[in-house]
PDB file of N, CA and C in Angstrom:
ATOM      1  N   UNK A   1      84.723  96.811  87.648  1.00  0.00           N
ATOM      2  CA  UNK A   1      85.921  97.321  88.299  1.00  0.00           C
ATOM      3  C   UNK A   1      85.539  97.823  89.694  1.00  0.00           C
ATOM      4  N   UNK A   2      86.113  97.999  90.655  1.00  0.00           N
ATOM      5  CA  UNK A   2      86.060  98.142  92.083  1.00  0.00           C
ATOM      6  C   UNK A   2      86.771  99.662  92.121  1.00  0.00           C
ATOM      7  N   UNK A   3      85.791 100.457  93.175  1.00  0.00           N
ATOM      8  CA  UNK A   3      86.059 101.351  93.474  1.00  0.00           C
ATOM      9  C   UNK A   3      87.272 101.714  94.178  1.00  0.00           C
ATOM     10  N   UNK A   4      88.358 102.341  93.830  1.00  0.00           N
ATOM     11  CA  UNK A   4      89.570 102.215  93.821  1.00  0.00           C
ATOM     12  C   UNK A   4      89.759 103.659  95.576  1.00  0.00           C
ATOM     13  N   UNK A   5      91.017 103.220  96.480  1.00  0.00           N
ATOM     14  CA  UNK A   5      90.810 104.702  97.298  1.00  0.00           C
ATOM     15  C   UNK A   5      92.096 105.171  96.625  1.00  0.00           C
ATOM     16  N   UNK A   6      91.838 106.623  97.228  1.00  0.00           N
ATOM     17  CA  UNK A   6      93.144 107.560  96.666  1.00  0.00           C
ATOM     18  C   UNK A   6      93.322 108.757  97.618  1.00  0.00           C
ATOM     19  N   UNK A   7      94.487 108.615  98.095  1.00  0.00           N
ATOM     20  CA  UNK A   7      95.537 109.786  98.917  1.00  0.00           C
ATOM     21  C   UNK A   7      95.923 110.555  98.386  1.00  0.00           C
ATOM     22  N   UNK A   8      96.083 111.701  99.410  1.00  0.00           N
ATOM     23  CA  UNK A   8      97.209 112.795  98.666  1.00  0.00           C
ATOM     24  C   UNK A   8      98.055 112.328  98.254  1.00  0.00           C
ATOM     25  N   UNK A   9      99.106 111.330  98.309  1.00  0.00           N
ATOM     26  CA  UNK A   9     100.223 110.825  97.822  1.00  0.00           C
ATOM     27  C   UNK A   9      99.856 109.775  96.754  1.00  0.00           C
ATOM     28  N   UNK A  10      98.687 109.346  96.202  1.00  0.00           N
ATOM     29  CA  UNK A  10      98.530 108.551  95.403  1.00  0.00           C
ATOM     30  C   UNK A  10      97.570 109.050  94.391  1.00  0.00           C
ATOM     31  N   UNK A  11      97.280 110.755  94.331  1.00  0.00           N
ATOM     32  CA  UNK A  11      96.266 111.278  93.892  1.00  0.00           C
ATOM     33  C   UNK A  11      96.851 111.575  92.234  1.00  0.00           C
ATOM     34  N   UNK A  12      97.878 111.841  92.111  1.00  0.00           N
ATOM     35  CA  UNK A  12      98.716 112.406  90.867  1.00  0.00           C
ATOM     36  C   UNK A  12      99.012 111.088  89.995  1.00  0.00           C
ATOM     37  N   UNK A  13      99.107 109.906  90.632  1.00  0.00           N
ATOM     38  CA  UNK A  13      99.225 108.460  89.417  1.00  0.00           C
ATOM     39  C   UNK A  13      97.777 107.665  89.459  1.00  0.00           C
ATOM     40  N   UNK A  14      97.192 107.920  90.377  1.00  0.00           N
ATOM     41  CA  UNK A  14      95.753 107.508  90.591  1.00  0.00           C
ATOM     42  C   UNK A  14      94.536 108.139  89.272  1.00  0.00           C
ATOM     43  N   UNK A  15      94.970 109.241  89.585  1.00  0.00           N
ATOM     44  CA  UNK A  15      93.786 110.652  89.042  1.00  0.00           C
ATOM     45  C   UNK A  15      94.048 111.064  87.888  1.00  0.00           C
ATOM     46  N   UNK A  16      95.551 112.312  88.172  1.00  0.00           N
ATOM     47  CA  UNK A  16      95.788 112.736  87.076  1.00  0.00           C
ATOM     48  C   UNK A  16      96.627 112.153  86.419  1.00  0.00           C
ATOM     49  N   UNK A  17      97.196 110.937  86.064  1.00  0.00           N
ATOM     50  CA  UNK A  17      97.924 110.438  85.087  1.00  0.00           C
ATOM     51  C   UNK A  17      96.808 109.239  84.882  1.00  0.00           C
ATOM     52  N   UNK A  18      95.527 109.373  84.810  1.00  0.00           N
ATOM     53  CA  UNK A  18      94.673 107.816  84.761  1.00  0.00           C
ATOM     54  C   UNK A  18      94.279 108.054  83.199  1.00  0.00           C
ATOM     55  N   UNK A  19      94.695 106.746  82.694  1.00  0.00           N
ATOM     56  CA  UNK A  19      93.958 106.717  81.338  1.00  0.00           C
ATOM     57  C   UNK A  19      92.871 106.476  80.951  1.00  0.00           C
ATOM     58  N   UNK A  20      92.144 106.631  81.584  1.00  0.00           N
ATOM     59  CA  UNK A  20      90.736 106.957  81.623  1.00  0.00           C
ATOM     60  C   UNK A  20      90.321 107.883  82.545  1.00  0.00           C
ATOM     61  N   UNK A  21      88.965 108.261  82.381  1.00  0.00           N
ATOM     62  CA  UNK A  21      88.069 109.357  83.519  1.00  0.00           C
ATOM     63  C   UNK A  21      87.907 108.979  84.743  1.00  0.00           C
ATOM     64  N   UNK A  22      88.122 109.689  85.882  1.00  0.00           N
ATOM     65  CA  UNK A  22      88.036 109.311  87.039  1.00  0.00           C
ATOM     66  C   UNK A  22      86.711 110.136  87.970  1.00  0.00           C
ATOM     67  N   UNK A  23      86.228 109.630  88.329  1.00  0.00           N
ATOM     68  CA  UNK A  23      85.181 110.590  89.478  1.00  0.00           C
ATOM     69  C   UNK A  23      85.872 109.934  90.812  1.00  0.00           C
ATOM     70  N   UNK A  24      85.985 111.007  91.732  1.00  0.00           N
ATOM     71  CA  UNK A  24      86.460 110.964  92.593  1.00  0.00           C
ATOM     72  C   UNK A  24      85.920 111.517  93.477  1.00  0.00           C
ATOM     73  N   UNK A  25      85.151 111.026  94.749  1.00  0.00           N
ATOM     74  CA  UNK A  25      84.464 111.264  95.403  1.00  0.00           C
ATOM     75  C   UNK A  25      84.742 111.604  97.065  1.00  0.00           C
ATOM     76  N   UNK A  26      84.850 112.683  97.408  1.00  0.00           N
ATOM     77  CA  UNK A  26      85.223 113.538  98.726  1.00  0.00           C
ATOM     78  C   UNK A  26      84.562 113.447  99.506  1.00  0.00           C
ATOM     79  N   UNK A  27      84.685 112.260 100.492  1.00  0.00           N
ATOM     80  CA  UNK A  27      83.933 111.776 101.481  1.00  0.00           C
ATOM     81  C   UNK A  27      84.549 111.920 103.032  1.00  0.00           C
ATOM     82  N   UNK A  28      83.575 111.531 103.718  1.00  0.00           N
ATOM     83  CA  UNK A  28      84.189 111.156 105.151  1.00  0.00           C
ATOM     84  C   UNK A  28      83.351 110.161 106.072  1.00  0.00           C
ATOM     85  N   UNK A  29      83.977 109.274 107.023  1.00  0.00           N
ATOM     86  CA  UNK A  29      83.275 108.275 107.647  1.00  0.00           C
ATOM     87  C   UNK A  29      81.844 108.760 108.421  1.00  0.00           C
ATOM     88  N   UNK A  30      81.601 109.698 108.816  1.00  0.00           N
ATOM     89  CA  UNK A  30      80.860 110.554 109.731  1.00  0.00           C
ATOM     90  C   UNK A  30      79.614 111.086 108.650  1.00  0.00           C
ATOM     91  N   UNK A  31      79.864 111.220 107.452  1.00  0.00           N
ATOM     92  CA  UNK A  31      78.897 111.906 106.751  1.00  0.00           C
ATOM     93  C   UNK A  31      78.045 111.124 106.183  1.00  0.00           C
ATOM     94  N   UNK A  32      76.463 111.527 106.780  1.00  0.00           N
ATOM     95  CA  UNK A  32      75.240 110.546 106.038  1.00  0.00           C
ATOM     96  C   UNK A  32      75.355 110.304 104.789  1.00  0.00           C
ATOM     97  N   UNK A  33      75.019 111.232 104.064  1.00  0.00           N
ATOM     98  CA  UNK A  33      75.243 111.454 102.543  1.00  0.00           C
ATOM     99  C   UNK A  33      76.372 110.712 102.248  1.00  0.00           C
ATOM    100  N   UNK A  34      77.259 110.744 102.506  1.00  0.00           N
ATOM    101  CA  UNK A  34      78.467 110.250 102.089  1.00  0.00           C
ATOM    102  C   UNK A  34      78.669 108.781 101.798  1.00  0.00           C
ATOM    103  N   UNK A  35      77.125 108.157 103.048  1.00  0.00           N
ATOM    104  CA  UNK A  35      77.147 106.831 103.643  1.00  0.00           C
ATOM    105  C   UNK A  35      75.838 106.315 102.397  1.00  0.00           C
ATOM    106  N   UNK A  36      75.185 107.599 102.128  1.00  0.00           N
ATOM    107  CA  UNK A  36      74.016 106.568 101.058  1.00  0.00           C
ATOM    108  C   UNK A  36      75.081 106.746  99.813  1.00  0.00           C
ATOM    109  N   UNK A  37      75.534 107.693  99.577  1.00  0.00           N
ATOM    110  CA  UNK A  37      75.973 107.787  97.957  1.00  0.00           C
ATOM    111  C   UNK A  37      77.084 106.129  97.691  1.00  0.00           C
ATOM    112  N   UNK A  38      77.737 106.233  98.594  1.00  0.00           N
ATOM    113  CA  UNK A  38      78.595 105.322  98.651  1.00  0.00           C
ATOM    114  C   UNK A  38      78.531 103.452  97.866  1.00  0.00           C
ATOM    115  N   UNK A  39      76.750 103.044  98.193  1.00  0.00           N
ATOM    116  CA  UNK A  39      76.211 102.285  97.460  1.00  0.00           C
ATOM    117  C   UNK A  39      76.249 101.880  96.429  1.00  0.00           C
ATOM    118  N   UNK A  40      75.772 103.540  95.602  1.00  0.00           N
ATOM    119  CA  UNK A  40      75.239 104.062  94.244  1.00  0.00           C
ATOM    120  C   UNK A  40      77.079 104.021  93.662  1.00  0.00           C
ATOM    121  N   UNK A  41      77.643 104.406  94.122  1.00  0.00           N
ATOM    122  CA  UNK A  41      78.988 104.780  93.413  1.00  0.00           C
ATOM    123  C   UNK A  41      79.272 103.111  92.967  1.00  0.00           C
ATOM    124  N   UNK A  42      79.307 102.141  94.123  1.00  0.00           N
ATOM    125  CA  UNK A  42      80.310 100.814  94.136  1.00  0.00           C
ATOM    126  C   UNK A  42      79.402 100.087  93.072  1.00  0.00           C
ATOM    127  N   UNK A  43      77.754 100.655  92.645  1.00  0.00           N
ATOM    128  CA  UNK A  43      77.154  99.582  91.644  1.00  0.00           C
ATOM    129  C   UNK A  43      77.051 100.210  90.306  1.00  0.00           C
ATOM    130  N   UNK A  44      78.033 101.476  90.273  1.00  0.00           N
ATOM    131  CA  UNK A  44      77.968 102.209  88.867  1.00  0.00           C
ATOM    132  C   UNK A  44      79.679 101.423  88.760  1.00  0.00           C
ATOM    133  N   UNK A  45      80.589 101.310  89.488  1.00  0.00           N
ATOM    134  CA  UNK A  45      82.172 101.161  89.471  1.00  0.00           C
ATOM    135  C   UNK A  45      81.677  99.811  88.667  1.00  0.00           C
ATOM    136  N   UNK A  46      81.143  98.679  89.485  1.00  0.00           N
ATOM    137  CA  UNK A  46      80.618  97.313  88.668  1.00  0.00           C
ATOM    138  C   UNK A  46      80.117  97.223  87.348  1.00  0.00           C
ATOM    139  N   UNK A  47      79.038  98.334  87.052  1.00  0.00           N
ATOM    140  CA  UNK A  47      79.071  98.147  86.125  1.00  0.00           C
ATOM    141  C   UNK A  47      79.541  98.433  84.202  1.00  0.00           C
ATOM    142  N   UNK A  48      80.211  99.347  84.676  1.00  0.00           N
ATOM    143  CA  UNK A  48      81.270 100.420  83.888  1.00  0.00           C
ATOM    144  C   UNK A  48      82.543 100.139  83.893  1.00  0.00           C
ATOM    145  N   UNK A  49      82.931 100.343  83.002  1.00  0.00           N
ATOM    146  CA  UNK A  49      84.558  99.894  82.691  1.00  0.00           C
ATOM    147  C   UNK A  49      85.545 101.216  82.051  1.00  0.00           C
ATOM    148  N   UNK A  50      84.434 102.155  81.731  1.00  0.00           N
ATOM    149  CA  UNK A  50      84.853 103.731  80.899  1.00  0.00           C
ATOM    150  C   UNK A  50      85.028 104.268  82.040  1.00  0.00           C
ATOM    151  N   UNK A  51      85.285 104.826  83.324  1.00  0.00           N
ATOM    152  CA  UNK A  51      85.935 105.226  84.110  1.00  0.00           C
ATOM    153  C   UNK A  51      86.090 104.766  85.324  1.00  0.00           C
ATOM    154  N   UNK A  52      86.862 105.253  86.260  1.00  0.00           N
ATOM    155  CA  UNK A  52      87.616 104.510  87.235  1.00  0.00           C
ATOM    156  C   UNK A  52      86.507 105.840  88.433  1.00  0.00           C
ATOM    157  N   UNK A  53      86.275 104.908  89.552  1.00  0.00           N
ATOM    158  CA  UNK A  53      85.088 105.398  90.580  1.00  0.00           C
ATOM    159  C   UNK A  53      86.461 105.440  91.560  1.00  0.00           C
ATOM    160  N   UNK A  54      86.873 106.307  92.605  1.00  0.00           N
ATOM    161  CA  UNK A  54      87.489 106.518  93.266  1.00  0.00           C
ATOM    162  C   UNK A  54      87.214 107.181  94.732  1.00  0.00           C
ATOM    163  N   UNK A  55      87.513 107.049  95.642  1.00  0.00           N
ATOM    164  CA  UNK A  55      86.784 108.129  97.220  1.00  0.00           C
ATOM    165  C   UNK A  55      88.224 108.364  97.988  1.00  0.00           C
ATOM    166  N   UNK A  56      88.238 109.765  98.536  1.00  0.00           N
ATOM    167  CA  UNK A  56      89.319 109.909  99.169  1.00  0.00           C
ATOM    168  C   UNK A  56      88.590 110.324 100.623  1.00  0.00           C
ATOM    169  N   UNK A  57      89.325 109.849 101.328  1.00  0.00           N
ATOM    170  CA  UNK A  57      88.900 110.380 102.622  1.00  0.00           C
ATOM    171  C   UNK A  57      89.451 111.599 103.115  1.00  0.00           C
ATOM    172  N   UNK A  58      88.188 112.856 103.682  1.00  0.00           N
ATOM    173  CA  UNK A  58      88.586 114.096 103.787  1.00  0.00           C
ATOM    174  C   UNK A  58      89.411 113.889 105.084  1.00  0.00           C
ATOM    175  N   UNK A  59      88.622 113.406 106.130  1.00  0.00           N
ATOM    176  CA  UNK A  59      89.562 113.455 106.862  1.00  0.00           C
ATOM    177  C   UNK A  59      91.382 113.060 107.377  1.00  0.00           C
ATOM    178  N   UNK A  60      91.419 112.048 106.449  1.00  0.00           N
ATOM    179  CA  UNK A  60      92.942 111.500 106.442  1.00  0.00           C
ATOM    180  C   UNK A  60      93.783 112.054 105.568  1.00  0.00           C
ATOM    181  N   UNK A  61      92.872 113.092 104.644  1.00  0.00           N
ATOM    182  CA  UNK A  61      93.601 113.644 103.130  1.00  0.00           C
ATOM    183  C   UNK A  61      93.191 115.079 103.254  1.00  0.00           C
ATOM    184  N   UNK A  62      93.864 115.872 103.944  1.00  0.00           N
ATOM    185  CA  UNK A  62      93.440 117.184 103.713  1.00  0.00           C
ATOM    186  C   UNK A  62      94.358 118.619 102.191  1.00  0.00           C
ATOM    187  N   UNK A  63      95.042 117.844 101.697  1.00  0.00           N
ATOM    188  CA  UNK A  63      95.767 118.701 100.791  1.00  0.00           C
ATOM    189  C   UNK A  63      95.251 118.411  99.698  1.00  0.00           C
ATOM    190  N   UNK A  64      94.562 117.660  99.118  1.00  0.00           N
ATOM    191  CA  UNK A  64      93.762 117.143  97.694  1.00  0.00           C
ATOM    192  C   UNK A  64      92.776 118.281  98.221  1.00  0.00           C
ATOM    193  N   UNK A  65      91.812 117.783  98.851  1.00  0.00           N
ATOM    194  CA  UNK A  65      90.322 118.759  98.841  1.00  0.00           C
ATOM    195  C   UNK A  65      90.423 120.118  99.086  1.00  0.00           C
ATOM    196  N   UNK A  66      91.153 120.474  99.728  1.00  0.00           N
ATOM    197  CA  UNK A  66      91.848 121.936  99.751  1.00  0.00           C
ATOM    198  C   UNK A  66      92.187 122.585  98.303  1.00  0.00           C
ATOM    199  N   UNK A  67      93.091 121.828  97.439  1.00  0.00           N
ATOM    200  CA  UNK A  67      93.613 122.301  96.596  1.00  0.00           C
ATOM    201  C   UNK A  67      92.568 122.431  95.453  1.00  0.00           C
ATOM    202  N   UNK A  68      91.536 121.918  95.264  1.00  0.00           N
ATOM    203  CA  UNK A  68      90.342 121.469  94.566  1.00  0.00           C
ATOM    204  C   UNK A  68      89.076 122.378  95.248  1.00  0.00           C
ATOM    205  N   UNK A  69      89.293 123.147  96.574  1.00  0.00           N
ATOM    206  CA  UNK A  69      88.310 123.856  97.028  1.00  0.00           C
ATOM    207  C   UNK A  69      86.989 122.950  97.979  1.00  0.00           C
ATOM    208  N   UNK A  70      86.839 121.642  98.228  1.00  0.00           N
ATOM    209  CA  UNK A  70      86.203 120.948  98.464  1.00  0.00           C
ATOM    210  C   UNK A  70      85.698 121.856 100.012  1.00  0.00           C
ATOM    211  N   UNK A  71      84.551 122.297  99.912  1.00  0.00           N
ATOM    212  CA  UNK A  71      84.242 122.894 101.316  1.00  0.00           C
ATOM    213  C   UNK A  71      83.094 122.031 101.649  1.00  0.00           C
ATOM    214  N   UNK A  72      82.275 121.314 101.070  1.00  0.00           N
ATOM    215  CA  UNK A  72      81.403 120.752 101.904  1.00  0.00           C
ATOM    216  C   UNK A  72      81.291 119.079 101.250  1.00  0.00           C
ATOM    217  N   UNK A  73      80.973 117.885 101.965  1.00  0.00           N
ATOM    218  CA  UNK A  73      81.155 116.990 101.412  1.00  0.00           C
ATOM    219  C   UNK A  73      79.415 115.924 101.594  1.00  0.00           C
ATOM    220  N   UNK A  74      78.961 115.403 100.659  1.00  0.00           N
ATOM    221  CA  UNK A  74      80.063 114.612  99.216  1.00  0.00           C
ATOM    222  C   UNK A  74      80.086 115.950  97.933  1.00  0.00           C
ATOM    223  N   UNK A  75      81.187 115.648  97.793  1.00  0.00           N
ATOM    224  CA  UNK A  75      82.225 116.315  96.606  1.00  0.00           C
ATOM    225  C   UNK A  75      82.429 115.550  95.492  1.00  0.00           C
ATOM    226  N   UNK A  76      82.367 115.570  94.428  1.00  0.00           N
ATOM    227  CA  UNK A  76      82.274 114.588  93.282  1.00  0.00           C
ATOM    228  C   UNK A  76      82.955 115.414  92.262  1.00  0.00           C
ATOM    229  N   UNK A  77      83.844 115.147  91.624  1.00  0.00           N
ATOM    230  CA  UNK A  77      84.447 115.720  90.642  1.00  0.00           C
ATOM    231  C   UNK A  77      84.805 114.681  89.865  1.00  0.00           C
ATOM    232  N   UNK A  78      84.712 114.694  88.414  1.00  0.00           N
ATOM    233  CA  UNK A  78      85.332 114.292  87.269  1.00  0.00           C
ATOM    234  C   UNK A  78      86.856 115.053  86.545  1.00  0.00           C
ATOM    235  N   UNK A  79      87.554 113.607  86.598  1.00  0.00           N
ATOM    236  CA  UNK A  79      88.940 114.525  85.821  1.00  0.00           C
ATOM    237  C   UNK A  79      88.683 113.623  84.693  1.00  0.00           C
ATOM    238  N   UNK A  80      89.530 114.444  83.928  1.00  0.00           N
ATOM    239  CA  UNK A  80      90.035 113.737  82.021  1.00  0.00           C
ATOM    240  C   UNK A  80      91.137 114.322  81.809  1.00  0.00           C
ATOM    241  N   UNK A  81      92.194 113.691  81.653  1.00  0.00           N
ATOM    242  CA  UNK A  81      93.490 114.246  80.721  1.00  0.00           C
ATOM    243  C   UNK A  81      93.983 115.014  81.981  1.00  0.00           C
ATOM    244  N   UNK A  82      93.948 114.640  83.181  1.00  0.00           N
ATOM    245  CA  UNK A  82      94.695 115.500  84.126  1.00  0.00           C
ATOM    246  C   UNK A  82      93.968 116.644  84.608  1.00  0.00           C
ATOM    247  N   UNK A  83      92.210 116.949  84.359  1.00  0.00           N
ATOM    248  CA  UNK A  83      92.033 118.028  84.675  1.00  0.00           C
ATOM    249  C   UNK A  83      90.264 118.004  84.913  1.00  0.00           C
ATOM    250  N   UNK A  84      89.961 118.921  86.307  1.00  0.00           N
ATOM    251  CA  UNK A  84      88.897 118.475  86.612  1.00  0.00           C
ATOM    252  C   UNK A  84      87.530 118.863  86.075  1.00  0.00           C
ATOM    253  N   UNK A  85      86.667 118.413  85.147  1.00  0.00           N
ATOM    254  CA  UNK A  85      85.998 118.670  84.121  1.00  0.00           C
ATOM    255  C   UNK A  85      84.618 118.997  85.003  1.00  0.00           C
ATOM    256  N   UNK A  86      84.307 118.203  85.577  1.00  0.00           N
ATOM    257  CA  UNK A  86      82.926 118.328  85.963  1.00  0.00           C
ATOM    258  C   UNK A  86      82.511 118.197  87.761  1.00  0.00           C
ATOM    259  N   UNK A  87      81.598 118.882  88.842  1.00  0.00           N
ATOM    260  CA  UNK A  87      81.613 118.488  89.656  1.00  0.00           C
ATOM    261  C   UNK A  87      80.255 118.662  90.336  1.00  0.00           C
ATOM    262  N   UNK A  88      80.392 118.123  91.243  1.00  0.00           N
ATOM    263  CA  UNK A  88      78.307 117.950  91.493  1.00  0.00           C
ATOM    264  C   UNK A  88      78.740 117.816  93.552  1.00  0.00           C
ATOM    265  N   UNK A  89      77.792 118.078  93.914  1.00  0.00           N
ATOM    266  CA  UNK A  89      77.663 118.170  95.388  1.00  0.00           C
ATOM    267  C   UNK A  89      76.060 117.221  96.094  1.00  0.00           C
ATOM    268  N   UNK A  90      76.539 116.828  96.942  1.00  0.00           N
ATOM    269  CA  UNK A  90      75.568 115.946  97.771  1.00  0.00           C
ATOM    270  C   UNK A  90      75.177 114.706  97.133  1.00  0.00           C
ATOM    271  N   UNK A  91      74.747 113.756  97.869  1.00  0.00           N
ATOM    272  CA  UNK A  91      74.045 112.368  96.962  1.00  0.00           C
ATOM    273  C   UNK A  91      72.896 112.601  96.084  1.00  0.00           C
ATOM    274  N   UNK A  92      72.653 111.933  95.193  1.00  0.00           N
ATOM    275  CA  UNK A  92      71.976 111.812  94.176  1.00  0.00           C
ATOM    276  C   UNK A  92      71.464 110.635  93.952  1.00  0.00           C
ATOM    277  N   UNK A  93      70.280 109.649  93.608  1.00  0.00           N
ATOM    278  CA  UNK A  93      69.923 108.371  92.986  1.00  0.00           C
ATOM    279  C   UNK A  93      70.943 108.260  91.888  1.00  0.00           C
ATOM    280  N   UNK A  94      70.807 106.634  91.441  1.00  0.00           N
ATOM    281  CA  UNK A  94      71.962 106.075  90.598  1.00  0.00           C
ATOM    282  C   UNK A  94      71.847 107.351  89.142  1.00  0.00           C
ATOM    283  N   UNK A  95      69.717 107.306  88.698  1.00  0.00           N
ATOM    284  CA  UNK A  95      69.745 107.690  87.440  1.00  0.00           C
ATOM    285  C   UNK A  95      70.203 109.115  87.553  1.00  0.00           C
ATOM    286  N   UNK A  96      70.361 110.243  88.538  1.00  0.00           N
ATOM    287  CA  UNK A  96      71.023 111.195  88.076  1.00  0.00           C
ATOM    288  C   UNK A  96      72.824 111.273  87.877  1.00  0.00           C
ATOM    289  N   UNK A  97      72.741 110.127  88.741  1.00  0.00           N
ATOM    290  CA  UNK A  97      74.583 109.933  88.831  1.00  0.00           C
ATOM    291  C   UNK A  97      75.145 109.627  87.553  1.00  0.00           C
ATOM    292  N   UNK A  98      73.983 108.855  87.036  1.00  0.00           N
ATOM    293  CA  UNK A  98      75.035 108.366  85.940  1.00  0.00           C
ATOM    294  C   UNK A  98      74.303 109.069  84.515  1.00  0.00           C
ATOM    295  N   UNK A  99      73.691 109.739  84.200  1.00  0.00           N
ATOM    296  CA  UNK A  99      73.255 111.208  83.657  1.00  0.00           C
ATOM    297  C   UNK A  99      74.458 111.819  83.871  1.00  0.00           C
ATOM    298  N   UNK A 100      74.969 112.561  84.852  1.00  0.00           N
ATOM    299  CA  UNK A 100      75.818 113.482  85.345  1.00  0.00           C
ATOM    300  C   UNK A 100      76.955 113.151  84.448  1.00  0.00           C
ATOM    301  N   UNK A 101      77.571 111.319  85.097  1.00  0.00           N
ATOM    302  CA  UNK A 101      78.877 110.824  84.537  1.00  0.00           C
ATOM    303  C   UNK A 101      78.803 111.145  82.670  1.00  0.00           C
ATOM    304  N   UNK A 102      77.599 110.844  81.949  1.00  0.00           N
ATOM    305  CA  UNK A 102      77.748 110.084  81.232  1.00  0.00           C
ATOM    306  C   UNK A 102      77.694 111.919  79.785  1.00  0.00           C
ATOM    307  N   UNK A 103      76.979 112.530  80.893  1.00  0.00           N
ATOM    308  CA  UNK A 103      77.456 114.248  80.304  1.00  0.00           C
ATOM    309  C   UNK A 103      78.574 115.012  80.712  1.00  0.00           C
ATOM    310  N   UNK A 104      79.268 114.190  81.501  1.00  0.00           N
ATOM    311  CA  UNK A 104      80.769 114.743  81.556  1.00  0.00           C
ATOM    312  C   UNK A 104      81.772 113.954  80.961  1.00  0.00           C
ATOM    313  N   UNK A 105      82.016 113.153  80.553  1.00  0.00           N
ATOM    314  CA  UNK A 105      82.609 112.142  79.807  1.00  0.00           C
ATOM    315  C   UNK A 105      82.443 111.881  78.487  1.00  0.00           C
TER     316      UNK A 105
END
């Protein structure tokens, strides 16, 4: 499955109404980190089908990361059932990423 984007306006049928787990990742064009994790995310989305990999852009989306507290980015949060379960900060290699996913899910 392909890493899906999501807006403030597309964050509530995207996220919280997704029938499955979503990690959703709080990025921006400008941010290094943002630029390696980005890799690691699109070859975990490929190979997983148990949740949906998602990135919103901070800068074009400022009322999601706000409302969620997002002060420094990358921002990674897991939702389930509408609600945000788990969240981790800065890039990571694939094997802690998907450790992380696979103990929040």
């Amino acid at each position: 499955m392909a890493t899906i984007t999501v807006t403030d306006a597309t964050f509530e049928q995207d996220v919280l109404q997704a029938d499955k787990p979503v990690l959703l990742d709080f990025w921006a064009e400008w941010c290094g980190p943002c630029k390696m994790i980005g890799p690691v995310l699109e070859e975990i989305s490929g190979e997983r089908d148990d949740i949906v990999i998602a990135k919103m852009d901070v800068d074009s989306n400022q009322v999601t990361p706000t409302k969620f507290g997002v002060r420094s980015i990358p921002t990674l949060l897991i939702f389930k059932g509408g609600e945000a379960v788990a969240t981790t900060l800065g890039a990571k290699p694939k094997a802690q990423m998907v450790q992380w996913i696979d103990s929040s899910i």
